[in-house]
C-alpha atoms as a PDB file:
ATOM      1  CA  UNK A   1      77.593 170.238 153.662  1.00  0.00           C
ATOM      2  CA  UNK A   2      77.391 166.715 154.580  1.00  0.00           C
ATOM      3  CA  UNK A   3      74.643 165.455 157.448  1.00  0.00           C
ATOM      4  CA  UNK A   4      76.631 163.735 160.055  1.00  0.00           C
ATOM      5  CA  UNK A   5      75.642 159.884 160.425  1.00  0.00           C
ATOM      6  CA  UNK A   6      75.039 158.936 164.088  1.00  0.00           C
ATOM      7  CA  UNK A   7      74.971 155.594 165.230  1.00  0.00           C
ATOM      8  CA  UNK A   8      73.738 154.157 168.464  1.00  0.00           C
ATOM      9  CA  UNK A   9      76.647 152.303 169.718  1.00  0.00           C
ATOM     10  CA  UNK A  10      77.711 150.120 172.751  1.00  0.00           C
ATOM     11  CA  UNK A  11      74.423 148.345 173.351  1.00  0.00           C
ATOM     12  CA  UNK A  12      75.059 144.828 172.278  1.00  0.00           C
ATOM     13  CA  UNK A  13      77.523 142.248 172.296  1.00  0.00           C
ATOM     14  CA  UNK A  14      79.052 140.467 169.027  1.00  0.00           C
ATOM     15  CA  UNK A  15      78.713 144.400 167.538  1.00  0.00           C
ATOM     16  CA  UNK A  16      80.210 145.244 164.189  1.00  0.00           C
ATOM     17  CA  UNK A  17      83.018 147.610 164.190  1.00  0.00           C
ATOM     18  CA  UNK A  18      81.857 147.824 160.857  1.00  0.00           C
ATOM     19  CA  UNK A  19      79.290 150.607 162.399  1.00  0.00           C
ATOM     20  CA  UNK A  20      81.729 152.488 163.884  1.00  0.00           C
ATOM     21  CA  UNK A  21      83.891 152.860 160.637  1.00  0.00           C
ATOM     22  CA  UNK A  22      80.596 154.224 158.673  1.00  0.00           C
ATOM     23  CA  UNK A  23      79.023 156.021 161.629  1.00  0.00           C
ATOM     24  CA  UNK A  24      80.558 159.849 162.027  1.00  0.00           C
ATOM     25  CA  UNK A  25      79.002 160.147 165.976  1.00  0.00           C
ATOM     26  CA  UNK A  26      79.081 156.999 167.933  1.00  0.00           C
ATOM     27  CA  UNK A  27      76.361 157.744 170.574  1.00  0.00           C
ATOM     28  CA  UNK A  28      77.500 155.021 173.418  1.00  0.00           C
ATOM     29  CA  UNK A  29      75.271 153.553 175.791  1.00  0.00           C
ATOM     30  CA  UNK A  30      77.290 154.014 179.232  1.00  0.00           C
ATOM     31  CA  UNK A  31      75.435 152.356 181.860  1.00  0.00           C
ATOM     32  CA  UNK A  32      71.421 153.400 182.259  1.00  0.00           C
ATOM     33  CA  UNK A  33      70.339 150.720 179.297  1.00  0.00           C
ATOM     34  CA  UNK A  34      73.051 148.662 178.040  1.00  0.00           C
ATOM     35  CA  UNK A  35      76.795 149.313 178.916  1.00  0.00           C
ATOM     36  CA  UNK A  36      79.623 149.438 181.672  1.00  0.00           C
ATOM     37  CA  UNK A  37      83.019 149.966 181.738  1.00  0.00           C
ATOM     38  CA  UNK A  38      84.329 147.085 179.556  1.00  0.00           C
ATOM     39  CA  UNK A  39      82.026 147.386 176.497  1.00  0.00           C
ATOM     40  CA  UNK A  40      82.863 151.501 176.620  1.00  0.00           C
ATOM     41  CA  UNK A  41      85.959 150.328 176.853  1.00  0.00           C
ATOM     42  CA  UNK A  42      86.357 148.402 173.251  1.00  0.00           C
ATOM     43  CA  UNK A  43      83.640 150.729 171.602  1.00  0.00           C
ATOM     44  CA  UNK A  44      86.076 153.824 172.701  1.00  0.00           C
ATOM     45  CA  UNK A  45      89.315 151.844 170.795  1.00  0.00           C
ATOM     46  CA  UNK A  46      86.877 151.075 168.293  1.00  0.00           C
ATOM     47  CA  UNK A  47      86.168 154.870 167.804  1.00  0.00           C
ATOM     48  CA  UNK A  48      89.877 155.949 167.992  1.00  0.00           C
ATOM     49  CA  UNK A  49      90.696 153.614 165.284  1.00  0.00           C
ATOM     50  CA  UNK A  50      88.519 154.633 163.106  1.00  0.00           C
ATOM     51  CA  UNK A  51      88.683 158.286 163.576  1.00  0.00           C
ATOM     52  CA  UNK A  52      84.538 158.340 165.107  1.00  0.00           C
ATOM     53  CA  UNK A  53      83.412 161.315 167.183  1.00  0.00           C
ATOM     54  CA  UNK A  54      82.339 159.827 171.067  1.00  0.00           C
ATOM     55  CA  UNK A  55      79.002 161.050 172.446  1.00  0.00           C
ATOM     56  CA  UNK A  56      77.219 159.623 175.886  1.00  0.00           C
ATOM     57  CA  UNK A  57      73.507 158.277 175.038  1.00  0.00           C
ATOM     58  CA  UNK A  58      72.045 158.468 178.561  1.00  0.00           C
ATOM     59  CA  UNK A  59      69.384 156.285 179.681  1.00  0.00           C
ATOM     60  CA  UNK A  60      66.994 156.101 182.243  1.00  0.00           C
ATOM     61  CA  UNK A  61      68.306 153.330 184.335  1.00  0.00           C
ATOM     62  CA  UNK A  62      66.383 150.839 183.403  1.00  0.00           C
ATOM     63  CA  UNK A  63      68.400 147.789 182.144  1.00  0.00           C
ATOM     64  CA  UNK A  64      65.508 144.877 182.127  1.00  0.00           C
ATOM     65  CA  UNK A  65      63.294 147.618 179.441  1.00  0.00           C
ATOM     66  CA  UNK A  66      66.470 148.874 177.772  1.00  0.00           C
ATOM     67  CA  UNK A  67      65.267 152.115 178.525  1.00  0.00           C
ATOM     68  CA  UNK A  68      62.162 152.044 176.211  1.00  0.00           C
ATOM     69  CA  UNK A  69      59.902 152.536 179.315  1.00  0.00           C
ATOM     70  CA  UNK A  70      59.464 155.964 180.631  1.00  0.00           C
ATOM     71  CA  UNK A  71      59.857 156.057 184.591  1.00  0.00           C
ATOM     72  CA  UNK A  72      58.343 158.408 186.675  1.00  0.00           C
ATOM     73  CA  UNK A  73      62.100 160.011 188.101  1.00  0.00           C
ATOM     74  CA  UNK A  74      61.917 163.085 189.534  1.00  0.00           C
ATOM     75  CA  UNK A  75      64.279 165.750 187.891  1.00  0.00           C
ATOM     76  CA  UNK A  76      66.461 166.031 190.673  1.00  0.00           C
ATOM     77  CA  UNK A  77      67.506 162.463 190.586  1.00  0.00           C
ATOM     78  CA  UNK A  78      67.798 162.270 187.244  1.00  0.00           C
ATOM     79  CA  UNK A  79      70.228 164.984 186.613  1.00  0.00           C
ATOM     80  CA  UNK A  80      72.022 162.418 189.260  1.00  0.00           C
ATOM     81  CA  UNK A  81      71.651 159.659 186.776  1.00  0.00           C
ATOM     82  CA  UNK A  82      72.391 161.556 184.015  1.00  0.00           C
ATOM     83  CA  UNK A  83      75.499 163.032 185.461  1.00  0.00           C
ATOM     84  CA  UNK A  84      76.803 159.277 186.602  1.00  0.00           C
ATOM     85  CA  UNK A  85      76.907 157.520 183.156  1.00  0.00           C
ATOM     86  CA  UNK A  86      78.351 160.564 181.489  1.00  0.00           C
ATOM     87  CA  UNK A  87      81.103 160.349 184.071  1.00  0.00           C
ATOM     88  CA  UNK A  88      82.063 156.672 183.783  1.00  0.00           C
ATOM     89  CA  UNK A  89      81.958 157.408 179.393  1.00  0.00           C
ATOM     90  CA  UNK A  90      84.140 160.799 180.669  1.00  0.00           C
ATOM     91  CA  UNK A  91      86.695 159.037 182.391  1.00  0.00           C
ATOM     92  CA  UNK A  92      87.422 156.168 180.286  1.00  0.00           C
ATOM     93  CA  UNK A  93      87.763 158.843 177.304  1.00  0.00           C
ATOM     94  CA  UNK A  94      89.927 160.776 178.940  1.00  0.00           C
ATOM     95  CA  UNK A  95      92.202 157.864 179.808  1.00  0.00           C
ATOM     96  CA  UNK A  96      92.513 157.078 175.936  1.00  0.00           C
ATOM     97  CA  UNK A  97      93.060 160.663 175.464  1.00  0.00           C
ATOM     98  CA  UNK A  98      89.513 161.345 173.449  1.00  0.00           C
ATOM     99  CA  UNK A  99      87.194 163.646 173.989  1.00  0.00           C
ATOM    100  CA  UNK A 100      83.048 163.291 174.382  1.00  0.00           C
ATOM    101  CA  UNK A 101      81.590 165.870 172.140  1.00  0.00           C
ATOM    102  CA  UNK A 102      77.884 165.209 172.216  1.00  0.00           C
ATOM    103  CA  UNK A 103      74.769 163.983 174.163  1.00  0.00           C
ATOM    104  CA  UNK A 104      71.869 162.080 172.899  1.00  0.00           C
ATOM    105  CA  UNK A 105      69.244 160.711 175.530  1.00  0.00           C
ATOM    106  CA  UNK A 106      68.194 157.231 174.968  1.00  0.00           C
ATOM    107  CA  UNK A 107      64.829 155.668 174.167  1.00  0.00           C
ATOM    108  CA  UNK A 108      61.883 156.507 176.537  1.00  0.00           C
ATOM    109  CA  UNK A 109      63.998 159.784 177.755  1.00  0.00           C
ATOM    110  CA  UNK A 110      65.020 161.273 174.948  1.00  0.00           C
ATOM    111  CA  UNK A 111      60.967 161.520 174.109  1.00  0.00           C
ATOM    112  CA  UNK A 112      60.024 162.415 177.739  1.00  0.00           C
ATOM    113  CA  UNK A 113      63.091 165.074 178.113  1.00  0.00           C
ATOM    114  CA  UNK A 114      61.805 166.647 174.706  1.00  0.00           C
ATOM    115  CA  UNK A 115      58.276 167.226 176.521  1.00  0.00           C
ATOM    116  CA  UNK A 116      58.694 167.978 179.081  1.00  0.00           C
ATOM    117  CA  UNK A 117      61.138 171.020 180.147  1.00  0.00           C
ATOM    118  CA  UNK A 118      62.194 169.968 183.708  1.00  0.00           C
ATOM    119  CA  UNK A 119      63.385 166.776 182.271  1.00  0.00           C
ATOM    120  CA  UNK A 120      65.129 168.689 179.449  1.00  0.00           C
ATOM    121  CA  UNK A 121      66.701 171.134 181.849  1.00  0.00           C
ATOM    122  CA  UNK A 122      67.872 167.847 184.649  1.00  0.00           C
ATOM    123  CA  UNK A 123      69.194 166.141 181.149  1.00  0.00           C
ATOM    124  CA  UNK A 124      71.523 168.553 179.967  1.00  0.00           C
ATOM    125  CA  UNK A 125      72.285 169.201 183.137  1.00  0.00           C
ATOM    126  CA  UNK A 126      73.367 165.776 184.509  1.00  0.00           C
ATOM    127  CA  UNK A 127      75.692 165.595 181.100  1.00  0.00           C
ATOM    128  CA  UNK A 128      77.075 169.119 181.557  1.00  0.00           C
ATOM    129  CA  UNK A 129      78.483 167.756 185.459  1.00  0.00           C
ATOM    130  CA  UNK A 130      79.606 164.336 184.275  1.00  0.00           C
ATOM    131  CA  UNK A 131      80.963 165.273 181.088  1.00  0.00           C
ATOM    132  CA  UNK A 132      82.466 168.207 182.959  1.00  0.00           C
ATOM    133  CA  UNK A 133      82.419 170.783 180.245  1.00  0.00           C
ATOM    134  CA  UNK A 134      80.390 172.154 177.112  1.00  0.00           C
ATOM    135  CA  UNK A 135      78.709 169.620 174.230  1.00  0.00           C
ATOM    136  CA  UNK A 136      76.878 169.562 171.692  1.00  0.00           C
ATOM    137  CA  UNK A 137      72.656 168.060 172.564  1.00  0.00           C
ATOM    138  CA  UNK A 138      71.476 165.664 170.402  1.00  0.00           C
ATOM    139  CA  UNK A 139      68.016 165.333 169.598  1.00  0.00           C
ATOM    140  CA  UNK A 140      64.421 166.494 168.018  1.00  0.00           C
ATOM    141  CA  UNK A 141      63.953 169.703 165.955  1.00  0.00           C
ATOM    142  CA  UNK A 142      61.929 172.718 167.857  1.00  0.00           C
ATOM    143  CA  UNK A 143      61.376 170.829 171.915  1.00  0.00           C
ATOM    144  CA  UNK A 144      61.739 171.186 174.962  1.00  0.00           C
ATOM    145  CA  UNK A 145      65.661 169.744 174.442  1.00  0.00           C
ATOM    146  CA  UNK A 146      66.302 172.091 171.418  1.00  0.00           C
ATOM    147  CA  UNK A 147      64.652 175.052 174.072  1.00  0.00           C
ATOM    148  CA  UNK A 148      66.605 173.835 177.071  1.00  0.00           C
ATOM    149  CA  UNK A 149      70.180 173.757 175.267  1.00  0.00           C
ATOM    150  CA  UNK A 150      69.316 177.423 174.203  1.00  0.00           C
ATOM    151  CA  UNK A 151      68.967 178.195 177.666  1.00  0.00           C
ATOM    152  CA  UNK A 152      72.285 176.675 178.740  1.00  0.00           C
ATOM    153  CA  UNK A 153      74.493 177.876 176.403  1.00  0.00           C
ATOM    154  CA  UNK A 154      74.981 174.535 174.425  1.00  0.00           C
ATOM    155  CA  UNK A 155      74.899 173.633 171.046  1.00  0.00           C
ATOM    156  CA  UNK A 156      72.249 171.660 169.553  1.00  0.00           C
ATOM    157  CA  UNK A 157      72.253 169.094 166.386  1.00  0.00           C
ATOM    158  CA  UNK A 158      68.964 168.245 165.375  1.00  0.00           C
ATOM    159  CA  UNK A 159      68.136 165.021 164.431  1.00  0.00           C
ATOM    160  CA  UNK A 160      66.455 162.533 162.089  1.00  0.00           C
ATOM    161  CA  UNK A 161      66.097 158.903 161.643  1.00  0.00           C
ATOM    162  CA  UNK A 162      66.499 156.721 158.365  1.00  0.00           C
ATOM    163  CA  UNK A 163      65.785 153.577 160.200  1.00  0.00           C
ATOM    164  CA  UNK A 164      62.303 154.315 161.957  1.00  0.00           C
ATOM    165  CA  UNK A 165      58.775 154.562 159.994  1.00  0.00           C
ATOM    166  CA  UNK A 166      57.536 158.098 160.292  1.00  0.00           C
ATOM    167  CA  UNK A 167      53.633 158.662 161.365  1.00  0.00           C
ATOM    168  CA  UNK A 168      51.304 162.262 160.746  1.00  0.00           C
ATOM    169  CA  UNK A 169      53.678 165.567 161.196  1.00  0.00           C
ATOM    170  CA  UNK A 170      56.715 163.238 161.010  1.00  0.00           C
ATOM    171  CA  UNK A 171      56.737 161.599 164.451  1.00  0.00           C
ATOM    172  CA  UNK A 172      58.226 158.224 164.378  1.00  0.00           C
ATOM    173  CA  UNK A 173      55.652 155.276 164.642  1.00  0.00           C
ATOM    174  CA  UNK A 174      56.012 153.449 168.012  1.00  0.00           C
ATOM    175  CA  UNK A 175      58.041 150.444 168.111  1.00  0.00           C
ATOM    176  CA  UNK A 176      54.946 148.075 167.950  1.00  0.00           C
ATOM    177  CA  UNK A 177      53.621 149.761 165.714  1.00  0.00           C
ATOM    178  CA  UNK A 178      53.211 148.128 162.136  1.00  0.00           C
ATOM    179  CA  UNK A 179      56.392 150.198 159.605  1.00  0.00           C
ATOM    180  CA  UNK A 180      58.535 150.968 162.869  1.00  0.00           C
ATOM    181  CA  UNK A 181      61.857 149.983 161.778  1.00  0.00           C
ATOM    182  CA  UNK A 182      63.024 150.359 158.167  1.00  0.00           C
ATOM    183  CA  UNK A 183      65.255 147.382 157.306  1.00  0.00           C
ATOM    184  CA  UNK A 184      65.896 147.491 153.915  1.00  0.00           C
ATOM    185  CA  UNK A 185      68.861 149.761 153.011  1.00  0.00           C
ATOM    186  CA  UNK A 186      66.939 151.509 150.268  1.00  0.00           C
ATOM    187  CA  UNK A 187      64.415 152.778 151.561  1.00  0.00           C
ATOM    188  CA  UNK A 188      66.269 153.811 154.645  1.00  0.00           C
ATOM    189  CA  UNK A 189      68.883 156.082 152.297  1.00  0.00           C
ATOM    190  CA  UNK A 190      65.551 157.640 150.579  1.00  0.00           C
ATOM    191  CA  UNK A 191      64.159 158.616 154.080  1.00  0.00           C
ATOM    192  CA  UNK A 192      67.764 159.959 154.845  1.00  0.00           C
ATOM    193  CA  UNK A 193      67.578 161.993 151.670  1.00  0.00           C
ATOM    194  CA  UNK A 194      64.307 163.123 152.084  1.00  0.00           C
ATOM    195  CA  UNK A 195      65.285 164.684 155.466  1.00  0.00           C
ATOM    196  CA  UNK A 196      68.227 166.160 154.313  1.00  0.00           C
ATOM    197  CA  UNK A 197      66.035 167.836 151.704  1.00  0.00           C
ATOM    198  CA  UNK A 198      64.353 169.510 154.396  1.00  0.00           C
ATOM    199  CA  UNK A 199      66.563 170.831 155.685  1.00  0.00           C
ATOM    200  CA  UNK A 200      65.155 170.749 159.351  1.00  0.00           C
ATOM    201  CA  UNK A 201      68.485 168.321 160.493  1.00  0.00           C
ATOM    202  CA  UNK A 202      71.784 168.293 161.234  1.00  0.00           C
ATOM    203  CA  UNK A 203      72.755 164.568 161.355  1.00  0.00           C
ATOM    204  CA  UNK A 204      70.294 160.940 160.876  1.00  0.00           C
ATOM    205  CA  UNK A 205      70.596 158.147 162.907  1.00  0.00           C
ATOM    206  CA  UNK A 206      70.690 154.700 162.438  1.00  0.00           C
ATOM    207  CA  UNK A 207      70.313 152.436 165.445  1.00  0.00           C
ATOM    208  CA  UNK A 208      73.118 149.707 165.788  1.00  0.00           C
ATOM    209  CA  UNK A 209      70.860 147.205 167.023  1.00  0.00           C
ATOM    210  CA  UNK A 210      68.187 147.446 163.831  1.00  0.00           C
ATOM    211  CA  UNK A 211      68.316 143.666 161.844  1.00  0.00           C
ATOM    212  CA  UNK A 212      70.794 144.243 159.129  1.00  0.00           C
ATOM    213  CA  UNK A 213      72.349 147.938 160.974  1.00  0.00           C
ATOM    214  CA  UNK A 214      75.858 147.803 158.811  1.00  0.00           C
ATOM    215  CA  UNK A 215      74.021 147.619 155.041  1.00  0.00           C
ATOM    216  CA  UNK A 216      71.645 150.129 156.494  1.00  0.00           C
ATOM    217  CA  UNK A 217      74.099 152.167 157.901  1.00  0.00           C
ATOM    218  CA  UNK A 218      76.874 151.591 154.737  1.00  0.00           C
ATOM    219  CA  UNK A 219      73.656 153.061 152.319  1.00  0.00           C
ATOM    220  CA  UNK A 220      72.496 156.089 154.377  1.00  0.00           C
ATOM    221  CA  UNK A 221      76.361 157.125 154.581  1.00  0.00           C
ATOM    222  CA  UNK A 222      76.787 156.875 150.713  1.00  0.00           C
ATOM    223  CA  UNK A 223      73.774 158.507 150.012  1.00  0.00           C
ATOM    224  CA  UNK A 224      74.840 161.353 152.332  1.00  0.00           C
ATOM    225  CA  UNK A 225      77.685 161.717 150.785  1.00  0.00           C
ATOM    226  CA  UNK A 226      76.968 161.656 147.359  1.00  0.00           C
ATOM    227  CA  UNK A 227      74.333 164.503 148.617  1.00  0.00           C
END
């Protein structure tokens, strides 16, 4: 079986579609970090034309940090949150006639939901009202998202990253941090294969706005699929 290659997608303007030919998931910022209706827009005609699965990647709402801040939010309001950018993604997909399959939480929350289990629960809760129907979760092996998604009757992918360093027990190194982001191509495919090997993942992400994304990206999908 071949790991699915997610890409973040969405975030940035001047994007390659280059990423969304190689990425298999297109994970599309839709409002809380990056995003509104008109870059959804061309990343969603982007993804029809090149055949790429649509998923919402959530954010706090917290444009100025792009998200990499976690925000004290309670639950409540962020299933609120949640539930709004996964409707504005929902509607424009529908109006092109596509369908948004998966979830991943962005930055700061996708770490916080997958400690904590209210924030899981308000999460995949807030996507299950604005997507307005089943998907698959996106995110760490064995947390409180993988736990929560169990609970709710949702499937669950879980993840790796070929892009970010990788500290003790396989946590990724924070973005400060010395080895965070894994530029060269090479050594990004190895850490792809060396996940895969694990077999602890379902799909490995590559973030679209990592220096030098598409060679990245264009490696970790060969080396996939010559697994």
């Amino acid at each position: 079986m071949t790991l699915l290659l997610n890409i973040d997608l969405g975030e940035l303007p001047g994007e390659p579609e280059a990423l969304y030919a190689l990425a298999h998931l297109a994970n599309l910022a839709c409002g809380g970090h990056a995003g509104e209706a008109a870059s959804l827009a061309l990343a969603l005609e982007r993804c029809a034309r090149h055949g790429t699965r649509v998923g919402a990647h959530p954010s706090y709402a917290d444009r100025p940090g792009f998200g990499r801040t976690r925000l004290q939010v309670p639950p409540p309001r962020l299933a609120e949150q949640v539930a709004e950018q996964c409707a504005l993604l929902a509607g424009l997909a529908r109006e092109r006639g596509l369908a948004v399959g998966h979830l991943k939480p962005h930055g700061a929350l996708y770490h916080a939901a997958d400690a904590e289990p209210a924030l899981a629960e308000a999460v995949l809760q807030g996507g299950r009202a604005g997507l307005g129907g089943p998907f698959c979760a996106v995110g760490p092996e064995g947390g409180e998202l993988q736990r929560a998604a169990l609970r709710l009757g949702l499937a669950y992918a879980r993840e790796g990253f070929a892009d970010r360093g990788l500290g003790p027990g396989g946590h990724l190194l924070p973005r400060d941090r010395p080895g965070a982001l894994l530029t060269d191509p090479a050594a990004a495919a190895a850490q792809a294969l060396r996940l895969a090997r694990t077999g602890a993942v379902e799909t490995i992400c590559v973030h679209g706005d990592t220096p030098g994304a598409p060679a990245i990206a264009a490696a970790v999908r060969a080396a996939l699929e010559a697994r």
